[in-house]
ModelCIF file with pLDDT and N, C-alpha, C, O atoms, coordinates in Angstrom:
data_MODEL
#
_entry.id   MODEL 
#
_entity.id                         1 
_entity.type                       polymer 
_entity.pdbx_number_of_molecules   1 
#
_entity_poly.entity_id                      1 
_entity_poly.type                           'polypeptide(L)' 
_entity_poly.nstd_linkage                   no 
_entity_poly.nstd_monomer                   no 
_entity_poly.pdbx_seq_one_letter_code       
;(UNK)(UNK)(UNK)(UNK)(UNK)(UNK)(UNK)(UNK)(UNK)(UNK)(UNK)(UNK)(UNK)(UNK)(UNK)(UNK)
(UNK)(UNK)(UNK)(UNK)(UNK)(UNK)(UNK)(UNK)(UNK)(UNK)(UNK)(UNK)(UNK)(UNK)(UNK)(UNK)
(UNK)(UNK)(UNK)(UNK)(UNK)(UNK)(UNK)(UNK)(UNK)(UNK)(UNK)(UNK)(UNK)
;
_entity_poly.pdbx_seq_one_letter_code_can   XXXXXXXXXXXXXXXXXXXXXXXXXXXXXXXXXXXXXXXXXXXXX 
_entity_poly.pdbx_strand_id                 A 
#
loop_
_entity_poly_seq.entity_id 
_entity_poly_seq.num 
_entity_poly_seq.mon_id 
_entity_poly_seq.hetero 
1 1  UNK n 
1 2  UNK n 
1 3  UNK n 
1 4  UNK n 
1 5  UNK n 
1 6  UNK n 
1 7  UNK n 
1 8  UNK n 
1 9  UNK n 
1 10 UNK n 
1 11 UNK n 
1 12 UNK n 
1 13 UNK n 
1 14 UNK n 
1 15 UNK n 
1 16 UNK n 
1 17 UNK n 
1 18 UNK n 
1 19 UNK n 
1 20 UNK n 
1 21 UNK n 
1 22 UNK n 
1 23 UNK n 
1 24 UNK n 
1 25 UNK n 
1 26 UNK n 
1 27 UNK n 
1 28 UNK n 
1 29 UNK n 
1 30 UNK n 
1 31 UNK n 
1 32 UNK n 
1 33 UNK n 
1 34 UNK n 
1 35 UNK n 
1 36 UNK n 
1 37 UNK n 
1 38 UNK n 
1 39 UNK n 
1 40 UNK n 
1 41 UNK n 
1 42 UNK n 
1 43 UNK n 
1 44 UNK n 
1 45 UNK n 
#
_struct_asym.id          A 
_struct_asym.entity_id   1 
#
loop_
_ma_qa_metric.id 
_ma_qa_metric.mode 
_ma_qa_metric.name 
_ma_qa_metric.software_group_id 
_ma_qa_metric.type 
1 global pLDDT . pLDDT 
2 local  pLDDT . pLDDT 
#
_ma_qa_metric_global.metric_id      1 
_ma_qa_metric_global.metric_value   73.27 
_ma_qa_metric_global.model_id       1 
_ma_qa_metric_global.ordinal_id     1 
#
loop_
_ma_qa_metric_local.label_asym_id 
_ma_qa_metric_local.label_comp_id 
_ma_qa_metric_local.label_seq_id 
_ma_qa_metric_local.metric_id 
_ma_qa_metric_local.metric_value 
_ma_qa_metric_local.model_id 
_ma_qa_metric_local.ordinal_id 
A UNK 1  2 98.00 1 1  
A UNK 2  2 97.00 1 2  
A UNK 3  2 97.00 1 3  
A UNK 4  2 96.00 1 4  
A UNK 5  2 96.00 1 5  
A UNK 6  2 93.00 1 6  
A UNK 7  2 91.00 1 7  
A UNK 8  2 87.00 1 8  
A UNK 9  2 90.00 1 9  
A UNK 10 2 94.00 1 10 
A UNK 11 2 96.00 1 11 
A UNK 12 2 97.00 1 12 
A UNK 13 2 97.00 1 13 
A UNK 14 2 98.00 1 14 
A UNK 15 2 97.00 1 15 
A UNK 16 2 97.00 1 16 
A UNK 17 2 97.00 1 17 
A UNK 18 2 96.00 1 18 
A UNK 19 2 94.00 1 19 
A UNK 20 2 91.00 1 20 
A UNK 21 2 87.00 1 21 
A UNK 22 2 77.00 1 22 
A UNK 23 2 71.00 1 23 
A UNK 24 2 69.00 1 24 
A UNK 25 2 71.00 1 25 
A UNK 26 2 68.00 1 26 
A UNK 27 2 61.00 1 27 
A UNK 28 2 58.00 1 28 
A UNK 29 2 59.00 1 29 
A UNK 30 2 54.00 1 30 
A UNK 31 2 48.00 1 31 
A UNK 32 2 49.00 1 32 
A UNK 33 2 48.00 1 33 
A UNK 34 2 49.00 1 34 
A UNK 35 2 45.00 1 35 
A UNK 36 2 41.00 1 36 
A UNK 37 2 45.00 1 37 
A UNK 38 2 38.00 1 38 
A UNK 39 2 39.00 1 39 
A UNK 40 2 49.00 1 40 
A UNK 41 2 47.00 1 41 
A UNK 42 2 51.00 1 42 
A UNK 43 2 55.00 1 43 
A UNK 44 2 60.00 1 44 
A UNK 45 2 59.00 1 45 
#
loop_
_atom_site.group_PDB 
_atom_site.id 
_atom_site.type_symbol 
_atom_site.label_atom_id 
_atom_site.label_alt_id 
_atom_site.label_comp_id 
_atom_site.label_asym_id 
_atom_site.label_entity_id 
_atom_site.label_seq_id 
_atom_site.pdbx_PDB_ins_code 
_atom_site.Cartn_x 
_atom_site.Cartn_y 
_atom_site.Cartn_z 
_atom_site.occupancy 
_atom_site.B_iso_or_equiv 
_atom_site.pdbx_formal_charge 
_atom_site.auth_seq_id 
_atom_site.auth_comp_id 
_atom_site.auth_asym_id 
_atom_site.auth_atom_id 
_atom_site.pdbx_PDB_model_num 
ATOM 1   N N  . UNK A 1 1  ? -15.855 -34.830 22.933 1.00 98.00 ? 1  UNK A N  1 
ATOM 2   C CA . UNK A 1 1  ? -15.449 -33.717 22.095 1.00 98.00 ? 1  UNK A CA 1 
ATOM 3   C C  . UNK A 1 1  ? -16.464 -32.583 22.243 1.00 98.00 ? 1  UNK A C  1 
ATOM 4   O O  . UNK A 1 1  ? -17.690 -32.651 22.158 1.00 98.00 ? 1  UNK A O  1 
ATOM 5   N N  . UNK A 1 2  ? -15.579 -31.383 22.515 1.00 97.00 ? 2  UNK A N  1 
ATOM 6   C CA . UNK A 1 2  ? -16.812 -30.291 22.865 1.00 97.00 ? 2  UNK A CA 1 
ATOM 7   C C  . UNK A 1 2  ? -16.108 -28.992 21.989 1.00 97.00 ? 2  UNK A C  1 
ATOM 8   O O  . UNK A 1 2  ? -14.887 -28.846 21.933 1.00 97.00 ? 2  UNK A O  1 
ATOM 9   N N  . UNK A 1 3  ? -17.166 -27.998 21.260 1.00 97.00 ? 3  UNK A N  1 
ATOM 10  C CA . UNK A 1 3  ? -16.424 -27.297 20.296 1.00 97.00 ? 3  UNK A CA 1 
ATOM 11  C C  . UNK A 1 3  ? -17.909 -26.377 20.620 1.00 97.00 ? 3  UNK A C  1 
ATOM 12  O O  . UNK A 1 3  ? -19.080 -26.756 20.616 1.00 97.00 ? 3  UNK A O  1 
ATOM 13  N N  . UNK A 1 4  ? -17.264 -24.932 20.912 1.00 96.00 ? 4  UNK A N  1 
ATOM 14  C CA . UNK A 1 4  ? -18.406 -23.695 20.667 1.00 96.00 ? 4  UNK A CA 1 
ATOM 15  C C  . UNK A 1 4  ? -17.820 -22.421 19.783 1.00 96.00 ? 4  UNK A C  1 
ATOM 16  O O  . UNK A 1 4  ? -16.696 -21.940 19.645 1.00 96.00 ? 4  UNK A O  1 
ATOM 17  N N  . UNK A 1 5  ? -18.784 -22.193 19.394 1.00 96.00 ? 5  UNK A N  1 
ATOM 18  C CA . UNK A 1 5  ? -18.934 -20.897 18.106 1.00 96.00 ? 5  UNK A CA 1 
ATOM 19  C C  . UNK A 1 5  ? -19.911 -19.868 18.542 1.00 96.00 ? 5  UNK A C  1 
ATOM 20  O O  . UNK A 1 5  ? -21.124 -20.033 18.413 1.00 96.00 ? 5  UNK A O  1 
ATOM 21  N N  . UNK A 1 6  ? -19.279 -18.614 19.151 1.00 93.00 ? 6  UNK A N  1 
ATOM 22  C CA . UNK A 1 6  ? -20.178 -17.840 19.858 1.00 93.00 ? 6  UNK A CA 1 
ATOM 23  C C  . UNK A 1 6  ? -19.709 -16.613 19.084 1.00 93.00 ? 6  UNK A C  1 
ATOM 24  O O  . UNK A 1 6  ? -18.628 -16.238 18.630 1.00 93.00 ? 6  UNK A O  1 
ATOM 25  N N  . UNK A 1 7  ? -21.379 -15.974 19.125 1.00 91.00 ? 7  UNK A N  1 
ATOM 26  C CA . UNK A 1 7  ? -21.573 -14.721 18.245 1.00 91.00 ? 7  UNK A CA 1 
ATOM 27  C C  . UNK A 1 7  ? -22.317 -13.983 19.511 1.00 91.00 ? 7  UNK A C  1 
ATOM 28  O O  . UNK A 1 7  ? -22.380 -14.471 20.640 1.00 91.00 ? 7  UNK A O  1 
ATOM 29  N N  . UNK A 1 8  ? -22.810 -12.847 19.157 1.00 87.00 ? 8  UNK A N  1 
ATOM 30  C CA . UNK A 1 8  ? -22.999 -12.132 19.840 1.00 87.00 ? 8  UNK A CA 1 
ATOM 31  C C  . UNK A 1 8  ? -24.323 -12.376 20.114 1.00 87.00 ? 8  UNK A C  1 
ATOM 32  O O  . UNK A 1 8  ? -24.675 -12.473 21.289 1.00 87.00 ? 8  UNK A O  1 
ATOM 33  N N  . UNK A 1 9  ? -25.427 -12.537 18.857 1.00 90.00 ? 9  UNK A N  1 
ATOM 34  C CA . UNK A 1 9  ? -26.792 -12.796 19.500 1.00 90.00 ? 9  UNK A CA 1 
ATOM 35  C C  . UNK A 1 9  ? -27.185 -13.862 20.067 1.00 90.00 ? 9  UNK A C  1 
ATOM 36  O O  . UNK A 1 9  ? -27.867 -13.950 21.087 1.00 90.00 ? 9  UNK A O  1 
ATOM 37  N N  . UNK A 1 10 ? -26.539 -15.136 19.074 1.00 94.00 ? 10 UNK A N  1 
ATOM 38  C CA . UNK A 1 10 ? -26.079 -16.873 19.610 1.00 94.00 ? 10 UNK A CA 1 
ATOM 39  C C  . UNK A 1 10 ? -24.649 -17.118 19.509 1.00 94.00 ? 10 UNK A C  1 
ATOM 40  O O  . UNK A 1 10 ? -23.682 -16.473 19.103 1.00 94.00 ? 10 UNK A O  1 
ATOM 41  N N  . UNK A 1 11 ? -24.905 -18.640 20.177 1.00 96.00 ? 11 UNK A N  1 
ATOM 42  C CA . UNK A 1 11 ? -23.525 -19.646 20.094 1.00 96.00 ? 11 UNK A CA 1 
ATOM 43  C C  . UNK A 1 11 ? -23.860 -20.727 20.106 1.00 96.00 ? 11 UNK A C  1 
ATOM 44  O O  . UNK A 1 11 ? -24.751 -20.967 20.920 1.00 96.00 ? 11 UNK A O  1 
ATOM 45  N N  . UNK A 1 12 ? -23.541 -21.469 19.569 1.00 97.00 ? 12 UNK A N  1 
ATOM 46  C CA . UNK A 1 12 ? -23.598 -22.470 19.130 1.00 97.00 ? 12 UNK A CA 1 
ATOM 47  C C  . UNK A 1 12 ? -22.756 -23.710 19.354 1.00 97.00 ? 12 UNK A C  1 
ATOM 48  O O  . UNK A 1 12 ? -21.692 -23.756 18.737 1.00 97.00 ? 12 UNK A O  1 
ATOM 49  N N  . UNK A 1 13 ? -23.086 -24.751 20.172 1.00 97.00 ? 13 UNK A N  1 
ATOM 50  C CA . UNK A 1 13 ? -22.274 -25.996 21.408 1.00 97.00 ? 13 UNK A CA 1 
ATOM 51  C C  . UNK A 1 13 ? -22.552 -27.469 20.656 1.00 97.00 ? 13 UNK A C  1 
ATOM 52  O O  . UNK A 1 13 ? -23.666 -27.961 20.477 1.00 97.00 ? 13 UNK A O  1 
ATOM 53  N N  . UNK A 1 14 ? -21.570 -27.916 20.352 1.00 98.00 ? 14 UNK A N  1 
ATOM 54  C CA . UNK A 1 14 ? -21.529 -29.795 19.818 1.00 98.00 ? 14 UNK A CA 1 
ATOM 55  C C  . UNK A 1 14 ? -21.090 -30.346 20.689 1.00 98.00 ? 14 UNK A C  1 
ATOM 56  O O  . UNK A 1 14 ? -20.095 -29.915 21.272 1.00 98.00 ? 14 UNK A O  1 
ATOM 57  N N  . UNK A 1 15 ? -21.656 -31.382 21.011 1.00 97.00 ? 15 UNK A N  1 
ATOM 58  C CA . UNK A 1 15 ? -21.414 -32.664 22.250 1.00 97.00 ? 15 UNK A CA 1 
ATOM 59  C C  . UNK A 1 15 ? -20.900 -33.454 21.706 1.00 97.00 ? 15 UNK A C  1 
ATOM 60  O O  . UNK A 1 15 ? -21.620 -33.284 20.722 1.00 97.00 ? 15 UNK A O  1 
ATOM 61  N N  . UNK A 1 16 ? -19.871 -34.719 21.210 1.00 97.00 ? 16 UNK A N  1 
ATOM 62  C CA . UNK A 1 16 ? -19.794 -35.711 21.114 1.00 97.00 ? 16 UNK A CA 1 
ATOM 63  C C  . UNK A 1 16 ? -18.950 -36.346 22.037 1.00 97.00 ? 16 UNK A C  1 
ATOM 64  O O  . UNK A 1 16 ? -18.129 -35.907 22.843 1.00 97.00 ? 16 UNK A O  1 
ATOM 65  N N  . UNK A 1 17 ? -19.476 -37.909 21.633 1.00 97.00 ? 17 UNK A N  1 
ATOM 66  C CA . UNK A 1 17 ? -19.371 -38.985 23.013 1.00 97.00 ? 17 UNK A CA 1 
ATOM 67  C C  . UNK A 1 17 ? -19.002 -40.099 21.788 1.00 97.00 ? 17 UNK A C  1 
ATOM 68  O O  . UNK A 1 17 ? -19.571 -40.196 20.700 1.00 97.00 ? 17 UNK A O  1 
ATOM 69  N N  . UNK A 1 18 ? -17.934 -40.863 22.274 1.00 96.00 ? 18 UNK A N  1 
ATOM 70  C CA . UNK A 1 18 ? -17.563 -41.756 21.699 1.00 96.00 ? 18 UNK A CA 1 
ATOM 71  C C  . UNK A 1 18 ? -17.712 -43.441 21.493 1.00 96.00 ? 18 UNK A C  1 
ATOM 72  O O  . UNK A 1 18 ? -17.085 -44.387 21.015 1.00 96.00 ? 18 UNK A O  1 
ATOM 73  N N  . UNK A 1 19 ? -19.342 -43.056 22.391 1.00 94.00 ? 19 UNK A N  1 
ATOM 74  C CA . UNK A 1 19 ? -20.092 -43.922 22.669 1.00 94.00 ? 19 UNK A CA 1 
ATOM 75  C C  . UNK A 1 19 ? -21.350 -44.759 21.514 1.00 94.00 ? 19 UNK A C  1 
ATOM 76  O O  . UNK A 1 19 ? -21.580 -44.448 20.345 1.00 94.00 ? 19 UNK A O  1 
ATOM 77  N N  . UNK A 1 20 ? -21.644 -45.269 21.890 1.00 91.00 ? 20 UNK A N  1 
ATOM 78  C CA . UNK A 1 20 ? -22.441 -45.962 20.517 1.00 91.00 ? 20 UNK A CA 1 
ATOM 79  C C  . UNK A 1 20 ? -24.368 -45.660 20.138 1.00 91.00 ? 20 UNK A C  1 
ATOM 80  O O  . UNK A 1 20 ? -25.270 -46.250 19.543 1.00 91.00 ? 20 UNK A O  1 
ATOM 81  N N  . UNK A 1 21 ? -24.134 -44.039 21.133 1.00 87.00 ? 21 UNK A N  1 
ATOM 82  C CA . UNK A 1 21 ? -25.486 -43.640 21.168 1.00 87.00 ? 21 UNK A CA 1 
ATOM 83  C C  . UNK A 1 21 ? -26.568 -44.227 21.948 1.00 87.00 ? 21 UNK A C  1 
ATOM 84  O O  . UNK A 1 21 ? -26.403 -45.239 22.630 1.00 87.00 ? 21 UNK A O  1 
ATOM 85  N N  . UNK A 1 22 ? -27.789 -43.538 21.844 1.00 77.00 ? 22 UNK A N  1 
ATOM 86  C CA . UNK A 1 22 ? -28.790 -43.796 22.628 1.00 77.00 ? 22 UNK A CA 1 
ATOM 87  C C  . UNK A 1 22 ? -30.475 -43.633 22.045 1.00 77.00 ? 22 UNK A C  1 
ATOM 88  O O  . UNK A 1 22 ? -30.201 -42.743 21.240 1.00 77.00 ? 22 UNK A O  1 
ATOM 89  N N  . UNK A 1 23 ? -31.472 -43.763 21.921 1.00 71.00 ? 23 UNK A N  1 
ATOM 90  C CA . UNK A 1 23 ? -32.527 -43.553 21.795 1.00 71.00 ? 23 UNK A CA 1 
ATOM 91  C C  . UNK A 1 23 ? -33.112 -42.146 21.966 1.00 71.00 ? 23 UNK A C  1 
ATOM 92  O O  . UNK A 1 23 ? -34.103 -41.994 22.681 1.00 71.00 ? 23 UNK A O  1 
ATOM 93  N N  . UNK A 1 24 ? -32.524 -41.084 21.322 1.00 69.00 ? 24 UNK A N  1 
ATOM 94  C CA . UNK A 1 24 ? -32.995 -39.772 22.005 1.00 69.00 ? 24 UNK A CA 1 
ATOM 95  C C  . UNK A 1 24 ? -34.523 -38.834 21.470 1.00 69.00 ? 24 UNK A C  1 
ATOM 96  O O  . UNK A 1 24 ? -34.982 -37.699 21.597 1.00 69.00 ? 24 UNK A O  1 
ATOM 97  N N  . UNK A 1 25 ? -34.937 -40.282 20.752 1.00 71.00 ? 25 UNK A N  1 
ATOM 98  C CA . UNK A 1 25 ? -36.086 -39.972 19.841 1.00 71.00 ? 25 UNK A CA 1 
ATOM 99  C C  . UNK A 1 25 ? -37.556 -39.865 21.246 1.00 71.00 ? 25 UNK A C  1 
ATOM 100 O O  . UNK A 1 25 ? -38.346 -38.998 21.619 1.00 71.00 ? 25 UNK A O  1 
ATOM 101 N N  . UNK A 1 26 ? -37.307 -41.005 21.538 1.00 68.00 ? 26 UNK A N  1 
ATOM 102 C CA . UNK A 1 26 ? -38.253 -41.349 22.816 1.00 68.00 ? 26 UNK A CA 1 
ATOM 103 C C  . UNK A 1 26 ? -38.401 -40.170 23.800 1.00 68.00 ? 26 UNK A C  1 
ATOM 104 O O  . UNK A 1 26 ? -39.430 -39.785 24.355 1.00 68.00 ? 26 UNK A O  1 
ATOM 105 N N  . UNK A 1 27 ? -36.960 -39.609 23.907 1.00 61.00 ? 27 UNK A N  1 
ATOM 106 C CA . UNK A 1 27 ? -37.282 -38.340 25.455 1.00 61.00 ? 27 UNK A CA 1 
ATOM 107 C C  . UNK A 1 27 ? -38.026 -37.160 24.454 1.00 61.00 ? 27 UNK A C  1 
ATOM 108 O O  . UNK A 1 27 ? -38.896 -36.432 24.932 1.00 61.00 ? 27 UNK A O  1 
ATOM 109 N N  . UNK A 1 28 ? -37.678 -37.062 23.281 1.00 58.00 ? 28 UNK A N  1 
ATOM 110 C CA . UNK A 1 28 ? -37.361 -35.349 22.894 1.00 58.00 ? 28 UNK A CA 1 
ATOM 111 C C  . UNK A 1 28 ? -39.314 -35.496 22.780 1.00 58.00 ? 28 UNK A C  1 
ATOM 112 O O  . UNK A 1 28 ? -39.998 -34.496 22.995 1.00 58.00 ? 28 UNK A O  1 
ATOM 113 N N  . UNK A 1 29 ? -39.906 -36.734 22.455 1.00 59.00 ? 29 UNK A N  1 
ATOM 114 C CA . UNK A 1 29 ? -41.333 -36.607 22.255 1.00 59.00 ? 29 UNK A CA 1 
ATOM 115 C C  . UNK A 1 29 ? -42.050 -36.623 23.618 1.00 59.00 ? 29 UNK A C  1 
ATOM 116 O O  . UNK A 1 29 ? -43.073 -35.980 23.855 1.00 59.00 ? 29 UNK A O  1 
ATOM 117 N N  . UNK A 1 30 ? -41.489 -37.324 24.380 1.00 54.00 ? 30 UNK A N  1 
ATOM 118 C CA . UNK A 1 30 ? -41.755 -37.238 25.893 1.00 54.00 ? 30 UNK A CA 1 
ATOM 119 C C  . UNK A 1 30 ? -42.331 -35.603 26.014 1.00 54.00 ? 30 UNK A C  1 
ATOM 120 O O  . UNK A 1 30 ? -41.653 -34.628 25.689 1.00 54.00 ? 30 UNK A O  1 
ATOM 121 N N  . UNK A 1 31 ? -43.660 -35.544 26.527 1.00 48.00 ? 31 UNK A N  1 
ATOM 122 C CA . UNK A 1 31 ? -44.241 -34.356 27.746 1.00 48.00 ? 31 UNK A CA 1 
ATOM 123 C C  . UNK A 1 31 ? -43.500 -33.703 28.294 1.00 48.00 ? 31 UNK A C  1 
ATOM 124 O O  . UNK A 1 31 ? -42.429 -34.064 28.781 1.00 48.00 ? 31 UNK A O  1 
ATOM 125 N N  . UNK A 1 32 ? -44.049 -32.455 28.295 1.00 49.00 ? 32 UNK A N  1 
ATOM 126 C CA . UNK A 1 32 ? -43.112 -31.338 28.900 1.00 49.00 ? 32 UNK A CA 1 
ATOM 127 C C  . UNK A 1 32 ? -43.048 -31.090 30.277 1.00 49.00 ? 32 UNK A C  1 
ATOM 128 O O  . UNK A 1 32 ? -42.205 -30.380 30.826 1.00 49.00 ? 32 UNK A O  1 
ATOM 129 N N  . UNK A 1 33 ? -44.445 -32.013 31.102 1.00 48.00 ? 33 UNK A N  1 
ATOM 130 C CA . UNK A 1 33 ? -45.539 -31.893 32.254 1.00 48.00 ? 33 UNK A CA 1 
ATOM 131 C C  . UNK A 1 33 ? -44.399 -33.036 33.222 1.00 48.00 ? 33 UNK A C  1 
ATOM 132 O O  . UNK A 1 33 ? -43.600 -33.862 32.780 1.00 48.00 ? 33 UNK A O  1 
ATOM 133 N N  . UNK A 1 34 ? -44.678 -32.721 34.457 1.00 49.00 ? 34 UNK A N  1 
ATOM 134 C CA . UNK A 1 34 ? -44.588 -33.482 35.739 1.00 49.00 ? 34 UNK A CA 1 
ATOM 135 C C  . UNK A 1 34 ? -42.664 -33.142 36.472 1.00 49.00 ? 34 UNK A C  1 
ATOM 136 O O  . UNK A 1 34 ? -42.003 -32.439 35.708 1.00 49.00 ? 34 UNK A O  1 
ATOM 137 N N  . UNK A 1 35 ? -42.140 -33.462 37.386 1.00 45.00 ? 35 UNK A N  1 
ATOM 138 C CA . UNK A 1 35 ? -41.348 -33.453 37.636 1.00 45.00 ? 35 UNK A CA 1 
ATOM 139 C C  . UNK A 1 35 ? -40.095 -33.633 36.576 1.00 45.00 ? 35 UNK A C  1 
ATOM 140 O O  . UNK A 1 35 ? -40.399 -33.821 35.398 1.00 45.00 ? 35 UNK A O  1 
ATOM 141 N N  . UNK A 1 36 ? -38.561 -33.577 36.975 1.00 41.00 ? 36 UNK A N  1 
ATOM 142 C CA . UNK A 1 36 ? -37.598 -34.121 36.415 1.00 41.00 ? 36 UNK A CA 1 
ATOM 143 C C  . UNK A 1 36 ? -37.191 -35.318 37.499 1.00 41.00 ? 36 UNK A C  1 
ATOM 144 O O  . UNK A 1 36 ? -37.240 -35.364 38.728 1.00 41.00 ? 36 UNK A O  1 
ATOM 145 N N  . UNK A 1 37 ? -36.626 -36.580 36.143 1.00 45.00 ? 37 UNK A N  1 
ATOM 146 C CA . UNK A 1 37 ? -36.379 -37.594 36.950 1.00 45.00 ? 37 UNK A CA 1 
ATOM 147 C C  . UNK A 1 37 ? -34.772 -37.270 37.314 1.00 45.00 ? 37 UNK A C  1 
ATOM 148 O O  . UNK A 1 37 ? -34.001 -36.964 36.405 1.00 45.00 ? 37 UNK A O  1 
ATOM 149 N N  . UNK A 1 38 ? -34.452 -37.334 38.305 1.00 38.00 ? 38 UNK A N  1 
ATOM 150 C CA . UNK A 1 38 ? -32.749 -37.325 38.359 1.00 38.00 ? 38 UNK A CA 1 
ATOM 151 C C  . UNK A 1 38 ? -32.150 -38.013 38.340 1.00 38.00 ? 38 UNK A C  1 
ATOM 152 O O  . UNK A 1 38 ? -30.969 -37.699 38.493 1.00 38.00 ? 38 UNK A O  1 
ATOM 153 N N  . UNK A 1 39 ? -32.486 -39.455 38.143 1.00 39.00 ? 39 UNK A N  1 
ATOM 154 C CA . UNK A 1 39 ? -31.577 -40.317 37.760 1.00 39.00 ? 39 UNK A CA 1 
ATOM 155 C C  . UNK A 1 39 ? -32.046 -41.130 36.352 1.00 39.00 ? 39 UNK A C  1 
ATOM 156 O O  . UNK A 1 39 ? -32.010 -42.345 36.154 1.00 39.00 ? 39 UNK A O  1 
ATOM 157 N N  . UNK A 1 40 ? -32.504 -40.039 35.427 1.00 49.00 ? 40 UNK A N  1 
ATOM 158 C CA . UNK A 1 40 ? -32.762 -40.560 34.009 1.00 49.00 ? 40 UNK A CA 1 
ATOM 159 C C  . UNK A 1 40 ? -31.708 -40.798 33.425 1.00 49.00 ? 40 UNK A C  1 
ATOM 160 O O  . UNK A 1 40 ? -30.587 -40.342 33.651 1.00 49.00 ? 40 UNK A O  1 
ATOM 161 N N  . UNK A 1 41 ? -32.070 -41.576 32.597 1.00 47.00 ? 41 UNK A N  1 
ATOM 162 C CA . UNK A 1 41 ? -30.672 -41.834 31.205 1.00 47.00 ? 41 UNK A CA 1 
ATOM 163 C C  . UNK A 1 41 ? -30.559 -40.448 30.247 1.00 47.00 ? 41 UNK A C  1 
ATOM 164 O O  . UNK A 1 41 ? -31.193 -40.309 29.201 1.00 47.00 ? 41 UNK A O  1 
ATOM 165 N N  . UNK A 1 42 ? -29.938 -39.783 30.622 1.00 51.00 ? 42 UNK A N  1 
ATOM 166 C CA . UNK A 1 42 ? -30.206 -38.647 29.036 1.00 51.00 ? 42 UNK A CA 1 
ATOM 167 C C  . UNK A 1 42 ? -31.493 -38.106 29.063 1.00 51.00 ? 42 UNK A C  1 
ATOM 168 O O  . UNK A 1 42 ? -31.565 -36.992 28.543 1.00 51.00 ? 42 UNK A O  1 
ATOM 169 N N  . UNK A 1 43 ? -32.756 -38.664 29.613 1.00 55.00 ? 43 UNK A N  1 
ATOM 170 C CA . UNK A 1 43 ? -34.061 -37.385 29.853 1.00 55.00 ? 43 UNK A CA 1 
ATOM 171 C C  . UNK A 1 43 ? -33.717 -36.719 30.738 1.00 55.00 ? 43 UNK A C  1 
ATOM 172 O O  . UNK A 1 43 ? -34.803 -36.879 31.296 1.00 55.00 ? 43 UNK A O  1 
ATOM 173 N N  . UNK A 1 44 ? -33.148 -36.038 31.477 1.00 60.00 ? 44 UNK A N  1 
ATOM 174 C CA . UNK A 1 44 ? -33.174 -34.582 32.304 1.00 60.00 ? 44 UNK A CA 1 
ATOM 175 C C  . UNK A 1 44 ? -32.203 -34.039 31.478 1.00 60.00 ? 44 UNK A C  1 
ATOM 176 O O  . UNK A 1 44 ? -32.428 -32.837 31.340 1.00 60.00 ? 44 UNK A O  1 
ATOM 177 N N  . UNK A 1 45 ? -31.169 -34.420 30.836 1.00 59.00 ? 45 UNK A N  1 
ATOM 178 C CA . UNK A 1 45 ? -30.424 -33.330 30.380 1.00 59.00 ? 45 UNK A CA 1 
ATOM 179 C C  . UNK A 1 45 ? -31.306 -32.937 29.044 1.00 59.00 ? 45 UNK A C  1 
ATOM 180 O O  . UNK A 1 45 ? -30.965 -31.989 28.335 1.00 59.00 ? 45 UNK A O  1 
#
């Protein structure tokens, strides 16, 4: 499910997945430093 609300200065994008989630606590604290992995779970996006 994808739904955007766009204004002129922002817009604003919801993702949902009908999936049973993931750990997204772990990437978002993850370092900003070193390459991107490309075949991460959900850390590169």
């Amino acid at each position: 499910h994808y739904s955007y609300d766009i204004h002129r200065d922002h817009s604003v994008h919801v993702i949902r997945d009908e999936g049973p989630g993931f750990n997204w606590r772990e990437h978002l604290q993850a370092g900003d430093d070193g390459p991107l992995d490309l075949l991460a779970e959900r850390g590169r996006g």
